[in-house]
C-alpha atoms as a PDB file:
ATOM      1  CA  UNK A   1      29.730  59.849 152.982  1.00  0.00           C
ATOM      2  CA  UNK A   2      29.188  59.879 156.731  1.00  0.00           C
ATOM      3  CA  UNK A   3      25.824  61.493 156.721  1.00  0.00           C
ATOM      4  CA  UNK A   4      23.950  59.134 154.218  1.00  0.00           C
ATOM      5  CA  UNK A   5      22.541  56.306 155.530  1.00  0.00           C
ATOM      6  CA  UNK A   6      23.733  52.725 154.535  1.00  0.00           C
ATOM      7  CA  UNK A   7      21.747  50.106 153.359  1.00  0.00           C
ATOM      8  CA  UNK A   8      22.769  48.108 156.300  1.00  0.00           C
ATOM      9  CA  UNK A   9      20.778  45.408 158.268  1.00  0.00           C
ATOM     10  CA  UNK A  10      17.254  47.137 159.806  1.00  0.00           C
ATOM     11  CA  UNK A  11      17.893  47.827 163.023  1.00  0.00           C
ATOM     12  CA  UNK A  12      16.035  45.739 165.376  1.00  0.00           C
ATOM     13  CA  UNK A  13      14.797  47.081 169.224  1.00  0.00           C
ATOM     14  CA  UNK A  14      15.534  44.869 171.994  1.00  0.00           C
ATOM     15  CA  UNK A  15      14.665  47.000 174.659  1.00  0.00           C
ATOM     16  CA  UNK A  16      12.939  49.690 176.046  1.00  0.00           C
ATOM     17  CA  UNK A  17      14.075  52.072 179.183  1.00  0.00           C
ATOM     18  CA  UNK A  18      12.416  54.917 180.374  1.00  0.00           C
ATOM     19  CA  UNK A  19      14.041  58.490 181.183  1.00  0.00           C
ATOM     20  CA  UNK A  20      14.094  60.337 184.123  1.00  0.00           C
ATOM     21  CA  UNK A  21      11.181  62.007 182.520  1.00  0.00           C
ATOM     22  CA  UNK A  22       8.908  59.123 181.611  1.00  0.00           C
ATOM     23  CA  UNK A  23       9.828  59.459 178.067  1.00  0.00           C
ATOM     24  CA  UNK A  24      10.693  55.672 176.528  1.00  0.00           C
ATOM     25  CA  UNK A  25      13.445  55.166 174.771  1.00  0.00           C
ATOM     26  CA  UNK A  26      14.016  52.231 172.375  1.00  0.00           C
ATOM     27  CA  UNK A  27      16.985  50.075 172.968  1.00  0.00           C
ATOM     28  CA  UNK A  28      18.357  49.486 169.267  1.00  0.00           C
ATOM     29  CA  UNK A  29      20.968  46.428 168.423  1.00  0.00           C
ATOM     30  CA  UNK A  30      24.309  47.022 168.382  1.00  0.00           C
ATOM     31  CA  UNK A  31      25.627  50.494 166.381  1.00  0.00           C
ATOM     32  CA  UNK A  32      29.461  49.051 166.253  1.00  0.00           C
ATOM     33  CA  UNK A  33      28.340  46.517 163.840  1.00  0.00           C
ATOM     34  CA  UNK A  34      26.611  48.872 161.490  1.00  0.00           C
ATOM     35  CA  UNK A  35      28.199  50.355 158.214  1.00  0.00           C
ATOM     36  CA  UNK A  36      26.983  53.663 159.202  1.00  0.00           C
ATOM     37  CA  UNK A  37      29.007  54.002 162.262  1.00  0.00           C
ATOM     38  CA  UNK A  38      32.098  52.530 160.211  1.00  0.00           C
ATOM     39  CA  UNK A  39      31.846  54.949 157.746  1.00  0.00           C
ATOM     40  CA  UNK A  40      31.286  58.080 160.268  1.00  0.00           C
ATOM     41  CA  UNK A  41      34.778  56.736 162.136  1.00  0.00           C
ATOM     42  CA  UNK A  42      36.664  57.038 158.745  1.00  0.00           C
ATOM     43  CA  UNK A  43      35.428  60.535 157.925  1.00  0.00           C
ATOM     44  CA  UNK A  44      36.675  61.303 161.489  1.00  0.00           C
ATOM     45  CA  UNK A  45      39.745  59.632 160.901  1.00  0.00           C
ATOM     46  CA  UNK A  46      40.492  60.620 156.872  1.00  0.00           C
ATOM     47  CA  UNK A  47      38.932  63.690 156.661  1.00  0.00           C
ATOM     48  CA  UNK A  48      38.494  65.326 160.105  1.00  0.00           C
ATOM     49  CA  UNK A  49      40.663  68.232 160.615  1.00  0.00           C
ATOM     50  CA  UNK A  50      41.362  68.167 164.915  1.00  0.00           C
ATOM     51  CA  UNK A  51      41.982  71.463 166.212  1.00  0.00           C
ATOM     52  CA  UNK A  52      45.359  71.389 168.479  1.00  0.00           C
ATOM     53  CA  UNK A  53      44.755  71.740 172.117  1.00  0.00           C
ATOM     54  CA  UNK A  54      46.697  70.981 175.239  1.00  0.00           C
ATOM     55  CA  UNK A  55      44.335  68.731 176.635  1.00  0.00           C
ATOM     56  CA  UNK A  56      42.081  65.474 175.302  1.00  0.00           C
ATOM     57  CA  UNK A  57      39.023  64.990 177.831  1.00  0.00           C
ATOM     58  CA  UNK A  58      37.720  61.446 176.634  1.00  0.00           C
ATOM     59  CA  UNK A  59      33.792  60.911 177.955  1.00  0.00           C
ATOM     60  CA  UNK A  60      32.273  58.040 177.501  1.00  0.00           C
ATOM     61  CA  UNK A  61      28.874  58.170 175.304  1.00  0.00           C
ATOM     62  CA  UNK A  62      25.344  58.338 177.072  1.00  0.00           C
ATOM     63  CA  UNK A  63      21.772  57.078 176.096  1.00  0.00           C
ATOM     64  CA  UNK A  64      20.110  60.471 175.684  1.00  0.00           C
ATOM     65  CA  UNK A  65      21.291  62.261 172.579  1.00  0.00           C
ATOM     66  CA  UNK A  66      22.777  64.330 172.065  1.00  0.00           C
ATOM     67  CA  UNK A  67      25.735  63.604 174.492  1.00  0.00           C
ATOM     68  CA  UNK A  68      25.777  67.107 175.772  1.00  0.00           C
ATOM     69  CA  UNK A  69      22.347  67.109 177.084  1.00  0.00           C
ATOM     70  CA  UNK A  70      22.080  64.127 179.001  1.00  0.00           C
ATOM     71  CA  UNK A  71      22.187  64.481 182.603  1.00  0.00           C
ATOM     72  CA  UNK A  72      25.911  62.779 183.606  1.00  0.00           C
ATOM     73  CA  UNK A  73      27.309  64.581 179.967  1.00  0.00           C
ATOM     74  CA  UNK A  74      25.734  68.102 181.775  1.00  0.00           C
ATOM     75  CA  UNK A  75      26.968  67.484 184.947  1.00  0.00           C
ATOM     76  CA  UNK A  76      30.733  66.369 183.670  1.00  0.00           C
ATOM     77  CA  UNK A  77      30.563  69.253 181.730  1.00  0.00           C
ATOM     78  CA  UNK A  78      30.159  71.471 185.002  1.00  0.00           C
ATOM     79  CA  UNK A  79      33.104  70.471 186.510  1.00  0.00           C
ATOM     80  CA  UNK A  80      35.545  70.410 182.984  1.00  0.00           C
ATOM     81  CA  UNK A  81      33.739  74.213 182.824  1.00  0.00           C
ATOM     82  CA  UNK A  82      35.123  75.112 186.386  1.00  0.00           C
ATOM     83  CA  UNK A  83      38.199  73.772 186.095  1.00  0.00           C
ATOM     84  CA  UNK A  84      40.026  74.570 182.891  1.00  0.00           C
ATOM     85  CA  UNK A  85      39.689  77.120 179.755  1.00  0.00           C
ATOM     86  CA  UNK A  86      37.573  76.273 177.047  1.00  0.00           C
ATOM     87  CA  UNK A  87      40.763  76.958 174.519  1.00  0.00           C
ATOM     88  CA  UNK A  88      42.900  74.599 176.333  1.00  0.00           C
ATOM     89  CA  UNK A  89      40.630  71.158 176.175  1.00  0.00           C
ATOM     90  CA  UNK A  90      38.701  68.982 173.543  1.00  0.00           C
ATOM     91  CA  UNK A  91      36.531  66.760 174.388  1.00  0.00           C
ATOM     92  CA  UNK A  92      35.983  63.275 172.705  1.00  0.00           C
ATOM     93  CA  UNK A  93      33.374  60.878 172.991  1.00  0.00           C
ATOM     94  CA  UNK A  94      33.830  57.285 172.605  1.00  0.00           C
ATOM     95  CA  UNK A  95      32.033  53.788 173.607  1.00  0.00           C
ATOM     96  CA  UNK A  96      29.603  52.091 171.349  1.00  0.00           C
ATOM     97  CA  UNK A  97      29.575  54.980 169.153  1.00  0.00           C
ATOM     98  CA  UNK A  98      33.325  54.646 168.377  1.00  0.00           C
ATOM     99  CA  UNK A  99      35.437  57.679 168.336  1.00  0.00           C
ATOM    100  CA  UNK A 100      33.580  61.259 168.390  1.00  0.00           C
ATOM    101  CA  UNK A 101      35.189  64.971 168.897  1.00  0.00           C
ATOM    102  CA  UNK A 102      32.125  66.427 170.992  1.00  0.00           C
ATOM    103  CA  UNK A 103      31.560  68.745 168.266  1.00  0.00           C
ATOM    104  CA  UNK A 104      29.760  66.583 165.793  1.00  0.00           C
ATOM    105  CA  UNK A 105      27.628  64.316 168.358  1.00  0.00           C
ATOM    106  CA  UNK A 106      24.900  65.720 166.398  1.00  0.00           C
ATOM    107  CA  UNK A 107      25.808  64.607 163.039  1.00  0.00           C
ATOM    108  CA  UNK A 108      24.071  61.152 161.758  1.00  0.00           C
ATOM    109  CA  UNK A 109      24.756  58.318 162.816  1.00  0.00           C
ATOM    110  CA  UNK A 110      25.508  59.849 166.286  1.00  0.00           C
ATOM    111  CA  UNK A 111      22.105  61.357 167.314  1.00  0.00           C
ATOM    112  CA  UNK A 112      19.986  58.806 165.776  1.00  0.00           C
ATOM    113  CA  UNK A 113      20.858  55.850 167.723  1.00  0.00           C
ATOM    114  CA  UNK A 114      20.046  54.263 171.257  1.00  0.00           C
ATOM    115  CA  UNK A 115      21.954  51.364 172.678  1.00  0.00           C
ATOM    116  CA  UNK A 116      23.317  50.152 175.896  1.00  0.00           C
ATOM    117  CA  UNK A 117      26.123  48.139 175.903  1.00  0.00           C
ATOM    118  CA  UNK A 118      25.772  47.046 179.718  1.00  0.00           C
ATOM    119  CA  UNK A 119      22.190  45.529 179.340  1.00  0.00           C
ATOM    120  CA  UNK A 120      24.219  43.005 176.966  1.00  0.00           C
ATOM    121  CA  UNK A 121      24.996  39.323 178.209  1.00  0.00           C
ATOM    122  CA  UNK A 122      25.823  38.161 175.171  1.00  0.00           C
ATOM    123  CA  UNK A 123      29.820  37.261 175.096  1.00  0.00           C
ATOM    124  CA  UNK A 124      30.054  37.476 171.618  1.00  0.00           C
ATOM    125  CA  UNK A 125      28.803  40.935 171.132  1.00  0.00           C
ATOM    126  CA  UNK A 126      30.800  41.952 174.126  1.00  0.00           C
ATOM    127  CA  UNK A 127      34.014  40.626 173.072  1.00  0.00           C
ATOM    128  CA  UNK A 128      32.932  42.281 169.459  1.00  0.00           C
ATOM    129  CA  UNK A 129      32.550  45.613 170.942  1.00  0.00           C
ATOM    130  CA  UNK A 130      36.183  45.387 172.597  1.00  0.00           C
ATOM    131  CA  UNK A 131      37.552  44.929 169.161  1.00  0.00           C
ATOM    132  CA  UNK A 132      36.125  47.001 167.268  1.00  0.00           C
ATOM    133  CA  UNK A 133      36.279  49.611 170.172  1.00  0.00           C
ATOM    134  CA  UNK A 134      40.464  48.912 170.752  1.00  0.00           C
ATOM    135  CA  UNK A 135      40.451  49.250 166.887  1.00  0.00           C
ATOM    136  CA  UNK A 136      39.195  52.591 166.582  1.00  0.00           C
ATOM    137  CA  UNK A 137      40.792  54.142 169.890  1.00  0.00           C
ATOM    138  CA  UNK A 138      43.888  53.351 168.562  1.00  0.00           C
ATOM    139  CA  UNK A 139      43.160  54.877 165.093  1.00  0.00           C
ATOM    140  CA  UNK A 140      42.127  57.978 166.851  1.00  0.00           C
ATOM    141  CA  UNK A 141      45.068  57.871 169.211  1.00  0.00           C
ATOM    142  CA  UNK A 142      47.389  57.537 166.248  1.00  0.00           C
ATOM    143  CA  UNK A 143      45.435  60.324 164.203  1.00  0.00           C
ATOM    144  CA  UNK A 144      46.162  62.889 167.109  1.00  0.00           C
ATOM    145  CA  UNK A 145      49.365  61.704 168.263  1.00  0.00           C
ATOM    146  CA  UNK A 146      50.759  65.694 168.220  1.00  0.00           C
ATOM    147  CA  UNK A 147      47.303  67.211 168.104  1.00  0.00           C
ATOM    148  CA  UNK A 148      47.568  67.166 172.146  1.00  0.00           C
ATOM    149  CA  UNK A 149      49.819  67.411 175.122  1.00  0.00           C
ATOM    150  CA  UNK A 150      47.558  65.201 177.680  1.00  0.00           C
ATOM    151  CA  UNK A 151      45.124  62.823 177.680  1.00  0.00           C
ATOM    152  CA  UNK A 152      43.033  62.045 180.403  1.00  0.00           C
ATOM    153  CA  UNK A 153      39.864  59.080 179.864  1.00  0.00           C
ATOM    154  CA  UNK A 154      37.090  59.264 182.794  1.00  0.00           C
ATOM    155  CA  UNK A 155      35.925  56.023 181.964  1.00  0.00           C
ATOM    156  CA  UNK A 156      34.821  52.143 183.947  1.00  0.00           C
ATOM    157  CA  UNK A 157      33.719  49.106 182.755  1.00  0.00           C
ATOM    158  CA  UNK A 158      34.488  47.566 179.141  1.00  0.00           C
ATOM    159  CA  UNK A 159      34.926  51.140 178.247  1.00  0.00           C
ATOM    160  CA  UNK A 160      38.217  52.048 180.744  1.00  0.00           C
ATOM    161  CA  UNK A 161      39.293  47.854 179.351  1.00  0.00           C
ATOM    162  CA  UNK A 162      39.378  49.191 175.822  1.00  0.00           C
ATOM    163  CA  UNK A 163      40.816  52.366 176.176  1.00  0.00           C
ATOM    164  CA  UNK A 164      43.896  50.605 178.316  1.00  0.00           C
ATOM    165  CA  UNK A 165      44.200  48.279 175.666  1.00  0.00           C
ATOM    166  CA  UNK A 166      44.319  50.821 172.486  1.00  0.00           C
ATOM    167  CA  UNK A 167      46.579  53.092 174.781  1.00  0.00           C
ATOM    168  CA  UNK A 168      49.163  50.285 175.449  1.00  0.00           C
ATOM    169  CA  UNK A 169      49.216  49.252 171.648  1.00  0.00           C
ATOM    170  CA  UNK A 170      49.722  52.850 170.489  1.00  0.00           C
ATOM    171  CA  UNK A 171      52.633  53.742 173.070  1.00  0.00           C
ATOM    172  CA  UNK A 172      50.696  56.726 173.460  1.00  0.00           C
ATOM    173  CA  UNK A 173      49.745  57.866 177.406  1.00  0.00           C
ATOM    174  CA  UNK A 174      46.100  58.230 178.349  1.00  0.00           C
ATOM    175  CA  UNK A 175      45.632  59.109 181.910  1.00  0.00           C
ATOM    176  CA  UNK A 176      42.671  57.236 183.301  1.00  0.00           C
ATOM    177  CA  UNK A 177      39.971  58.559 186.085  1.00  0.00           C
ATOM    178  CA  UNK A 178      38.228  57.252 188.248  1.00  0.00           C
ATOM    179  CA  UNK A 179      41.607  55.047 189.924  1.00  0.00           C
ATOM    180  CA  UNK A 180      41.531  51.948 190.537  1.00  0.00           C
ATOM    181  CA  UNK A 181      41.567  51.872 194.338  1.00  0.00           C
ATOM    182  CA  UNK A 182      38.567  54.323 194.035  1.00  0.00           C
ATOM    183  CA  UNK A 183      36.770  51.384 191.848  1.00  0.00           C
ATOM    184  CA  UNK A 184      37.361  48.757 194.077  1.00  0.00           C
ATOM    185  CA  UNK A 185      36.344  50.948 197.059  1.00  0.00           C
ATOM    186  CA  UNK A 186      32.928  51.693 195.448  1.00  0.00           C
ATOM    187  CA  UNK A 187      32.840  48.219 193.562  1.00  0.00           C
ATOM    188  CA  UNK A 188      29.319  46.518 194.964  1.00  0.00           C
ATOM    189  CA  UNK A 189      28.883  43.054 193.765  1.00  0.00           C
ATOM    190  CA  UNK A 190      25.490  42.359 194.677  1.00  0.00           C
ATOM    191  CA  UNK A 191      24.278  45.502 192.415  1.00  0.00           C
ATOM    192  CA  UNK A 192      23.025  45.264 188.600  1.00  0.00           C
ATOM    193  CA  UNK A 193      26.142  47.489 187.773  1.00  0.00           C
ATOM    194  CA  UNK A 194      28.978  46.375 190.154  1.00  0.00           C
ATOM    195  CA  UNK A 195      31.300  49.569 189.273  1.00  0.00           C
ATOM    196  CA  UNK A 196      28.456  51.974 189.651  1.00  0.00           C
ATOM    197  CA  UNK A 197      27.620  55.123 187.819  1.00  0.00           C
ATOM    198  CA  UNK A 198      30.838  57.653 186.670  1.00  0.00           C
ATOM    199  CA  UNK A 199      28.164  60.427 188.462  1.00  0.00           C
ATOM    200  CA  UNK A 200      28.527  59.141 192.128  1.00  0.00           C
ATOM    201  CA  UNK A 201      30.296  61.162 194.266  1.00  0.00           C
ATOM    202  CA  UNK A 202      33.665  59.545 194.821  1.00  0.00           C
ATOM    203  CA  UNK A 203      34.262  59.419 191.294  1.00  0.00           C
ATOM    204  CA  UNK A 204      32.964  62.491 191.002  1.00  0.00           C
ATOM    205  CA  UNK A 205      35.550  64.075 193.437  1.00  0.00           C
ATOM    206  CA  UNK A 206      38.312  62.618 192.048  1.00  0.00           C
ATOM    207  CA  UNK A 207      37.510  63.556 188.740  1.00  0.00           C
ATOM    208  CA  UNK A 208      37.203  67.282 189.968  1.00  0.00           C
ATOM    209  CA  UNK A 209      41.135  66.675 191.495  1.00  0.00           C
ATOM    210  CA  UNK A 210      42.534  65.281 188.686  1.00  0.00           C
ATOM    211  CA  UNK A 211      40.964  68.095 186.020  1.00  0.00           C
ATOM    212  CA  UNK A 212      42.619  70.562 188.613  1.00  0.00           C
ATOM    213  CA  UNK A 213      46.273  68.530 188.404  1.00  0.00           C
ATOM    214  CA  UNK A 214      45.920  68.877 184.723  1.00  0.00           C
ATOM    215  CA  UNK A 215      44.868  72.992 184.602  1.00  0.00           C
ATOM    216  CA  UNK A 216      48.123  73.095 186.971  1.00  0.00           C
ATOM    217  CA  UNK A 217      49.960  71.504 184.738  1.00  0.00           C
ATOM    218  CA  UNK A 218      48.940  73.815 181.743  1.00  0.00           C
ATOM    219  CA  UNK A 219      49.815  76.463 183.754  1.00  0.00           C
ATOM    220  CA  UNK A 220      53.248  75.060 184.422  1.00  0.00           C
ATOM    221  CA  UNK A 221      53.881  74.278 180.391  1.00  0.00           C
ATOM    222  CA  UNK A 222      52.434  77.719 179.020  1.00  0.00           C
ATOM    223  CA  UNK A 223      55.453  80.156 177.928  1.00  0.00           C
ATOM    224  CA  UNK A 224      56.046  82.971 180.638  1.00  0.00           C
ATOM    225  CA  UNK A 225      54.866  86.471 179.498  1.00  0.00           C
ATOM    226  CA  UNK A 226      58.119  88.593 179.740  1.00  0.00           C
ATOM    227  CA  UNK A 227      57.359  92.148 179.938  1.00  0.00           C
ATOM    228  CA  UNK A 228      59.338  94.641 177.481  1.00  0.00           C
ATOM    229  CA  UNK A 229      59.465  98.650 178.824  1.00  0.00           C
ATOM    230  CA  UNK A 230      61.690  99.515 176.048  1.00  0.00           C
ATOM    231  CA  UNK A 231      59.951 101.816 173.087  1.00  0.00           C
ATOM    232  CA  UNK A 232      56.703 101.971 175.496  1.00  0.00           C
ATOM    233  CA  UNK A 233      55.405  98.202 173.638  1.00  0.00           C
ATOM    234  CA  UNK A 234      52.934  96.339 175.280  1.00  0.00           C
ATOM    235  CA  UNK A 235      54.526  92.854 176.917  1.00  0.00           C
ATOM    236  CA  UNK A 236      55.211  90.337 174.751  1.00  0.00           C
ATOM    237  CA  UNK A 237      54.861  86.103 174.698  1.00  0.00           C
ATOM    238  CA  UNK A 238      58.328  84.527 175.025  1.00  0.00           C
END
């Protein structure tokens, strides 16, 4: 079962951060090597009944959990919220969690981890993570193949390099924000994080354009409403 706990390898902490609050956070080893996560994927995958939806909204996972209530998850969750209908999107997370529909980021393992995958220097664990991530994209992918219409990933970094991968292997589109040209415009070389953050502003903008393209789009693909006066019925969906 997903929500017991394995008898895995302790975790160890190599790290500590601190919030935006002062609160310190421990910096755990890697979660994609654990059983745990492993097991939580395959209920996802075996058991995990998607609802359909015209939209996938992939977000990449955050250090404060849960997802939702960190402050880039809040803020992304702004603009999704003023650009399209809560019925027409899902969103999923995925990173060094693996693959999670937004609406169990509180079930274990999810909320009872902390890890960041861009502190790591090690090019073992990297290349790891790009595996195991590629390997359970495209098992979600596959999994949802007809569950939605679009896809769109706001993701940089090894994150965006998996989820190209997984979506190239699969045959199966993914849309990716922010572009490339934007990347390379905002790429700084001489900072700890070359691409940046997903929360500054030009990403940010184009992020807000491309959610509108896709509520267009909707619009465009929704059956017309064709209005019957006959018998005094109320209009009716084609």
């Amino acid at each position: 079962m997903a929500g017991r706990r394995s008898a895995g390898a302790p975790r160890q902490i190599t790290g500590v951060v601190e919030d935006r609050h002062g609160n310190l956070i421990d910096i755990f080893d890697p979660p994609f090597y654990r059983r745990e996560f492993e097991d939580a994927y395959r209920f996802i995958i075996d058991d995990y009944v998607m609802a359909e939806k015209e939209i996938a909204l992939f977000l990449p996972c955050a250090v404060r959990k849960p997802y939702s209530q960190s402050p880039s998850h809040r803020l992304f969750r702004r603009i999704i919220d003023g650009a399209l209908d809560p019925t027409e999107y899902q969103i999923v997370i995925f990173g060094t969690c693996g693959t999670v529909p937004a609406e169990l980021e509180c079930m274990y393992p999810y909320r009872n981890y902390h890890y960041m995958l861009g502190k790591t220097t090690d090019g073992r664990v990297r290349r790891d993570f790009h595996r195991i991530e590629v390997y359970r994209l495209k098992g979600f992918l596959e999994k949802t193949c007809d569950t939605y219409r679009q896809r769109l990933a706001y993701c940089i970094g090894p994150f965006r390099k998996a989820m190209v991968e997984a979506s190239e292997e699969t045959g199966i589109a993914v849309d990716l924000l922010p572009s490339d040209p934007m990347i390379e415009r905002l790429y700084d070389i001489d900072c700890p994080f070359p691409e940046g953050s997903l929360s500054m502003q030009g990403y940010i903008d184009e992020f807000r354009e491309g959610l509108a393209r896709l509520s267009r789009s909707v619009e465009k693909s929704s059956p017309p409403v064709i209005e019957r006066h006959d018998r005094g019925r109320r209009p009716l969906r084609a």
